[in-house]
Protein backbone atom coordinates (compact mmCIF):
# COMPACT_ATOMS: atom_id res chain seq x y z
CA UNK A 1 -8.26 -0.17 24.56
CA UNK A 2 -10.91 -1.87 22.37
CA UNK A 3 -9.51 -2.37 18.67
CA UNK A 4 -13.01 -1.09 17.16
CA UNK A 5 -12.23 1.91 18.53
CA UNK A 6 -9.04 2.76 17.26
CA UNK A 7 -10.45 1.61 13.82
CA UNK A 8 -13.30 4.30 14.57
CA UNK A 9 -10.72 7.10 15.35
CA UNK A 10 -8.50 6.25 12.35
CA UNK A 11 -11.43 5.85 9.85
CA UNK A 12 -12.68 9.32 10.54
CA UNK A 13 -9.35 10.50 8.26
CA UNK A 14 -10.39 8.68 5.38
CA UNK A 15 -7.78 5.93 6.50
CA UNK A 16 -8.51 2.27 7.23
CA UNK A 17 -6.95 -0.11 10.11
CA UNK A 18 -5.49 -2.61 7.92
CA UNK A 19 -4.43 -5.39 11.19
CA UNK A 20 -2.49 -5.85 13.85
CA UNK A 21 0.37 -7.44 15.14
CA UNK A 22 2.48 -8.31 18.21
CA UNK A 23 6.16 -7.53 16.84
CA UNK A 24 8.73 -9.73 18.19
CA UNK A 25 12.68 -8.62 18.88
CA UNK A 26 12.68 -9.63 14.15
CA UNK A 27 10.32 -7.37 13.30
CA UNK A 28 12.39 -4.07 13.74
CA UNK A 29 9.51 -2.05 15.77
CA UNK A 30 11.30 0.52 17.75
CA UNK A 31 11.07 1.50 21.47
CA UNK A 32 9.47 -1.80 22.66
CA UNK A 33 6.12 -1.68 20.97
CA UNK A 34 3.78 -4.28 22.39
CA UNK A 35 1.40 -4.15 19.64
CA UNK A 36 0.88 -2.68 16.40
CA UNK A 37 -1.89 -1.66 14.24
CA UNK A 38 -1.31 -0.88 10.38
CA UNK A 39 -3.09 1.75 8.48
CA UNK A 40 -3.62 2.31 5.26
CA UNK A 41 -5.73 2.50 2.47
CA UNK A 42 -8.52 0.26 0.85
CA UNK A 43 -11.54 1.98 -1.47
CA UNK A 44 -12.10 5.85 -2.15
CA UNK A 45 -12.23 7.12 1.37
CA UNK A 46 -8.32 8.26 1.47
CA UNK A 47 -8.41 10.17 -1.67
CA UNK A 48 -11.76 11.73 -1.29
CA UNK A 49 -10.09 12.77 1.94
CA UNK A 50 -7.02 13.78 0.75
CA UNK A 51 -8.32 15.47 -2.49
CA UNK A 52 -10.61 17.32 -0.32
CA UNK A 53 -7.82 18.98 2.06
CA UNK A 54 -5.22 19.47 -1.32
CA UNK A 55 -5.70 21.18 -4.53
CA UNK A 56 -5.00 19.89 -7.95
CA UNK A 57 -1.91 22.52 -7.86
CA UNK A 58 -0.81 20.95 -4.25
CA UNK A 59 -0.92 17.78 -5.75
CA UNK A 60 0.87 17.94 -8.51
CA UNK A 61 3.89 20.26 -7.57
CA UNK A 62 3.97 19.28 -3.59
CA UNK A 63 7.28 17.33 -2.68
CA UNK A 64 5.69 14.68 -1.45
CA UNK A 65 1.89 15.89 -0.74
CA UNK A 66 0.66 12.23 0.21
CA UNK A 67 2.91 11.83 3.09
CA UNK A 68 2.68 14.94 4.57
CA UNK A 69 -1.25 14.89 4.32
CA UNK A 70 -0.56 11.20 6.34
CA UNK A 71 1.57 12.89 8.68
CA UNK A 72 -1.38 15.68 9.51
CA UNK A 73 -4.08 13.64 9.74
CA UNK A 74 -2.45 10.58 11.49
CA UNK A 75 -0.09 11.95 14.08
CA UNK A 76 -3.38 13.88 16.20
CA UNK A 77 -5.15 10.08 15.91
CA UNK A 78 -1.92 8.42 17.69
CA UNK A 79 -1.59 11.22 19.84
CA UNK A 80 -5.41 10.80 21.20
CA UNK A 81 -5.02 6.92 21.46
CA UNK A 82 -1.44 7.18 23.51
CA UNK A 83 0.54 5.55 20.57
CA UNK A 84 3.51 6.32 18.33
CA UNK A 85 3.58 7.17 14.40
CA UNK A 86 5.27 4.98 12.27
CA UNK A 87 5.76 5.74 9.01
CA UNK A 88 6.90 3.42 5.59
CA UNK A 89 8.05 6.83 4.03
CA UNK A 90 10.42 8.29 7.04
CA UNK A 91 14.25 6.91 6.23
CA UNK A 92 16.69 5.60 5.68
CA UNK A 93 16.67 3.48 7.19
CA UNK A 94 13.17 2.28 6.71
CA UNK A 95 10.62 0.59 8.17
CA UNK A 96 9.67 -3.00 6.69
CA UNK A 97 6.23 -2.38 6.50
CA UNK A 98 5.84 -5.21 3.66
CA UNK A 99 7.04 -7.79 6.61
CA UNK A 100 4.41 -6.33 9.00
CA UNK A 101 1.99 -6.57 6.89
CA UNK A 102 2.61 -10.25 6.15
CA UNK A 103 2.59 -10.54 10.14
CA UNK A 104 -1.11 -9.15 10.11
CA UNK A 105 -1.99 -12.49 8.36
CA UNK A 106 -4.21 -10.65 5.88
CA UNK A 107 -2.12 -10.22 2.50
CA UNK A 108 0.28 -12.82 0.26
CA UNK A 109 3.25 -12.05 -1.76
CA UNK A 110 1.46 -11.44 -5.78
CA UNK A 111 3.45 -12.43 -8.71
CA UNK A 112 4.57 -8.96 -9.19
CA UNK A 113 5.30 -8.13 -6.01
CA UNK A 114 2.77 -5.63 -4.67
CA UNK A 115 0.73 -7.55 -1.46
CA UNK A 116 -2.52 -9.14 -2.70
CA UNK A 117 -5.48 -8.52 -0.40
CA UNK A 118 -8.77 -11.38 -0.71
CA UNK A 119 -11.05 -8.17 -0.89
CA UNK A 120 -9.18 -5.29 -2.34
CA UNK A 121 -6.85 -7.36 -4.63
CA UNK A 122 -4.25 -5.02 -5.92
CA UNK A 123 -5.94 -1.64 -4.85
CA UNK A 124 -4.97 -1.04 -1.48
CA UNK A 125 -1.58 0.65 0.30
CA UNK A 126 0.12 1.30 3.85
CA UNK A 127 0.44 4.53 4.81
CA UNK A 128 1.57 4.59 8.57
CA UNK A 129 1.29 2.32 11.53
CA UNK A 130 0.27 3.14 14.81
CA UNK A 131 2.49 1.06 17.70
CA UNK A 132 1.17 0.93 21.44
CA UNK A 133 3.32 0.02 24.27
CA UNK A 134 0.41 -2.11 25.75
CA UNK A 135 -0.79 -5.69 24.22
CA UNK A 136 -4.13 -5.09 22.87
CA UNK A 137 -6.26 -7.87 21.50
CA UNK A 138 -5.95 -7.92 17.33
CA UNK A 139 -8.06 -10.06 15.26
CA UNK A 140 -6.88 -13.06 14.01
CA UNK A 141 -7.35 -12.90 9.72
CA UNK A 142 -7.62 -16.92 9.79
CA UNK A 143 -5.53 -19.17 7.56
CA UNK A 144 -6.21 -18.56 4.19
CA UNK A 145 -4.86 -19.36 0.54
CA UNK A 146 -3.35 -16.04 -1.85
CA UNK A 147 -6.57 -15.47 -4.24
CA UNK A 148 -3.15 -16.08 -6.88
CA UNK A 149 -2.96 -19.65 -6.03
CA UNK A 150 -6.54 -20.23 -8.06
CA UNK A 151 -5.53 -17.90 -11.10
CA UNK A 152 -4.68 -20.27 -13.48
CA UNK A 153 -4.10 -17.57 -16.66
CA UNK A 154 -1.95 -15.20 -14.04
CA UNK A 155 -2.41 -11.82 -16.46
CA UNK A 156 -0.45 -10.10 -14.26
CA UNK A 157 2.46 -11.74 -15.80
CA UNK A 158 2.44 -11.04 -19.40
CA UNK A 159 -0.08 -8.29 -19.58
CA UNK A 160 2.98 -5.47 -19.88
CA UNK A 161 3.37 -3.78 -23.05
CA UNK A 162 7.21 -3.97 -22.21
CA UNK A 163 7.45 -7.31 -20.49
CA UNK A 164 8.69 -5.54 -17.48
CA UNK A 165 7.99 -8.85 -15.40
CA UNK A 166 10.23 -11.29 -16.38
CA UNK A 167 9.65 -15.23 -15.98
CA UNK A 168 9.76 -16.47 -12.43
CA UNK A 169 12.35 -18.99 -11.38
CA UNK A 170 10.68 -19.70 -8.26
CA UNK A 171 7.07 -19.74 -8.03
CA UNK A 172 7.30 -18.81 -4.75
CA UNK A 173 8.98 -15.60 -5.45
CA UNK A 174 7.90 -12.06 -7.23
CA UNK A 175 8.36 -11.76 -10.80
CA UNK A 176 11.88 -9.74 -11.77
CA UNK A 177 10.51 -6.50 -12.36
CA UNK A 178 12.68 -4.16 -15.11
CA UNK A 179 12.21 -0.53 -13.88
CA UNK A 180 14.25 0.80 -16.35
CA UNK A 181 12.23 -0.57 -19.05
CA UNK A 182 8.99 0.46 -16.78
CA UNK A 183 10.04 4.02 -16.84
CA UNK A 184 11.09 4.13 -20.58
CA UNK A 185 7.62 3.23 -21.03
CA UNK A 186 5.89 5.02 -18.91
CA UNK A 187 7.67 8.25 -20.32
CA UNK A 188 7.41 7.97 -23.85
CA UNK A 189 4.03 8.16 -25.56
CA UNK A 190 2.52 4.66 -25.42
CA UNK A 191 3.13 4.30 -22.30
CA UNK A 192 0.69 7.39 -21.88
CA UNK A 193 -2.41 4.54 -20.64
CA UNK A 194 -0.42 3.25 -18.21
CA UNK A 195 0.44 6.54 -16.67
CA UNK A 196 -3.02 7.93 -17.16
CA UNK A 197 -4.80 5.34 -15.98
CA UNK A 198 -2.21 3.05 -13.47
CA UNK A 199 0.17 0.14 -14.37
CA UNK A 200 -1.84 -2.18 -16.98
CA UNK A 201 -0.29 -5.78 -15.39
CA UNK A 202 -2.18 -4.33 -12.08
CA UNK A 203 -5.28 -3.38 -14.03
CA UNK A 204 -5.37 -6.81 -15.02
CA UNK A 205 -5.64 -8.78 -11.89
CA UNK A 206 -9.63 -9.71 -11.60
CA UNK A 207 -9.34 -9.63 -8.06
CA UNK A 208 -10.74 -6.32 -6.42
CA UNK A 209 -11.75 -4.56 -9.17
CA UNK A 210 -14.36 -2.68 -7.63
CA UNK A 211 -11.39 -0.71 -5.85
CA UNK A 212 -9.57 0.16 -9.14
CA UNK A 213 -8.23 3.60 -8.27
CA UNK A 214 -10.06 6.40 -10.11
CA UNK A 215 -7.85 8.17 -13.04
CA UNK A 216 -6.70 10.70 -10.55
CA UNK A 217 -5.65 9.25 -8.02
CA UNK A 218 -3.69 6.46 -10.64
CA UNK A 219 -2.43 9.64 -12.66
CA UNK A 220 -1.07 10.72 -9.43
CA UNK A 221 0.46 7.60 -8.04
CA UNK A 222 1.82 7.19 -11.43
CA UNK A 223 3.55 10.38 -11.49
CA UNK A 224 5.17 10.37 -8.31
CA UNK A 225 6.59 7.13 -9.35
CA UNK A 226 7.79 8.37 -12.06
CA UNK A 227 9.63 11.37 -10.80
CA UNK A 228 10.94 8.94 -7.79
CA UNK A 229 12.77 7.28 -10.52
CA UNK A 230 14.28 10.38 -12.42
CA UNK A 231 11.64 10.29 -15.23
């Protein structure tokens, strides 16, 4: 099977093929998965898509609306292409789709935490993986630097109105992120931009900002955080 066409089958959902991989005994794919292929998304297709098949009501009051719209619309697509689900919201235990996508070669570690993509900077997401028992040919991403490593100023870091990202004491690592204080925030009045409009230290990264989510899909990200935490 030709890779351009399983990114033609899965783009038709409003998802994106996000890489591939050939998972080794580490990487925790079940059933003895030759190859896998991440999807996900990157720029308005997925909510247009989703938003399209959901109503505001759905959205808002749905147990978790998001993955079961994934589930719909990607299980027929692996089905077709003789491959298995996988899913980063099915557990526990659950899959490590952050490690797979660092296996795709196509996303670093950001200061924060969330992956960084060259392109879509901050503004993208993994929503399923499709794993084929067969070694297909993936491409290769190429060796490159995290757009990070040439942002001197970093306003990720010290853009929070909390300072929910503390100081790093490795550079190589993620900021220490304080969710409690994150959700205090978040839930109290001035946090009301942040949940309106998405986290403001992501906001702030100037890479990708063509792919800023819109205010509804950030409102509704920001929600289901929020009531994932209690809040």
């Amino acid at each position: 099977m030709e890779y351009g066409t399983i990114q033609d089958a899965v783009a038709e959902t409003g998802l994106v093929v996000r890489g591939g991989f050939h998972p080794g005994a580490e990487d925790g794919v079940p059933g003895g998965a030759e190859t896998v292929v991440l999807v996900g998304n990157a720029g308005p297709a997925m909510w247009d898509a989703f938003a399209a098949a959901t109503g505001p009501g759905d959205r808002k009051d749905g147990p978790n609306p998001l993955d079961d719209w994934t589930r719909g619309v990607l299980a027929p697509v692996a089905g077709a292409l003789g491959a298995r689900a996988l899913y980063p919201f099915e557990g526990p235990p659950y899959f490590p789709f952050q490690r797979w996508a660092l296996r795709t070669g196509g996303v670093n570690v950001s200061p924060i935490g969330p992956l960084i993509d060259p392109e879509f900077g901050l503004w993208h997401a993994y929503r399923g993986a499709l794993a084929f028992d067969q070694r297909l040919e993936v491409p290769d991403p190429g060796s490159h630097l995290s757009p990070c490593e040439s942002c001197a100023e970093k306003p990720c870091l010290d853009t929070c109105p909390v300072g929910a990202f503390g100081p790093r004491e490795d550079p190589e690592a993620p900021a220490p992120y304080d969710i409690p204080a994150c959700v205090a925030h978040i839930s109290s009045v001035d946090g009301e931009d942040c949940l309106g409009r998405g986290c403001l230290a992501r906001r702030s990264c100037p890479v990708g900002r063509d792919y800023i989510y819109g205010v509804d899909q950030a409102h509704f990200h920001m929600r289901r955080f929020l009531k994932a935490q209690g809040g």
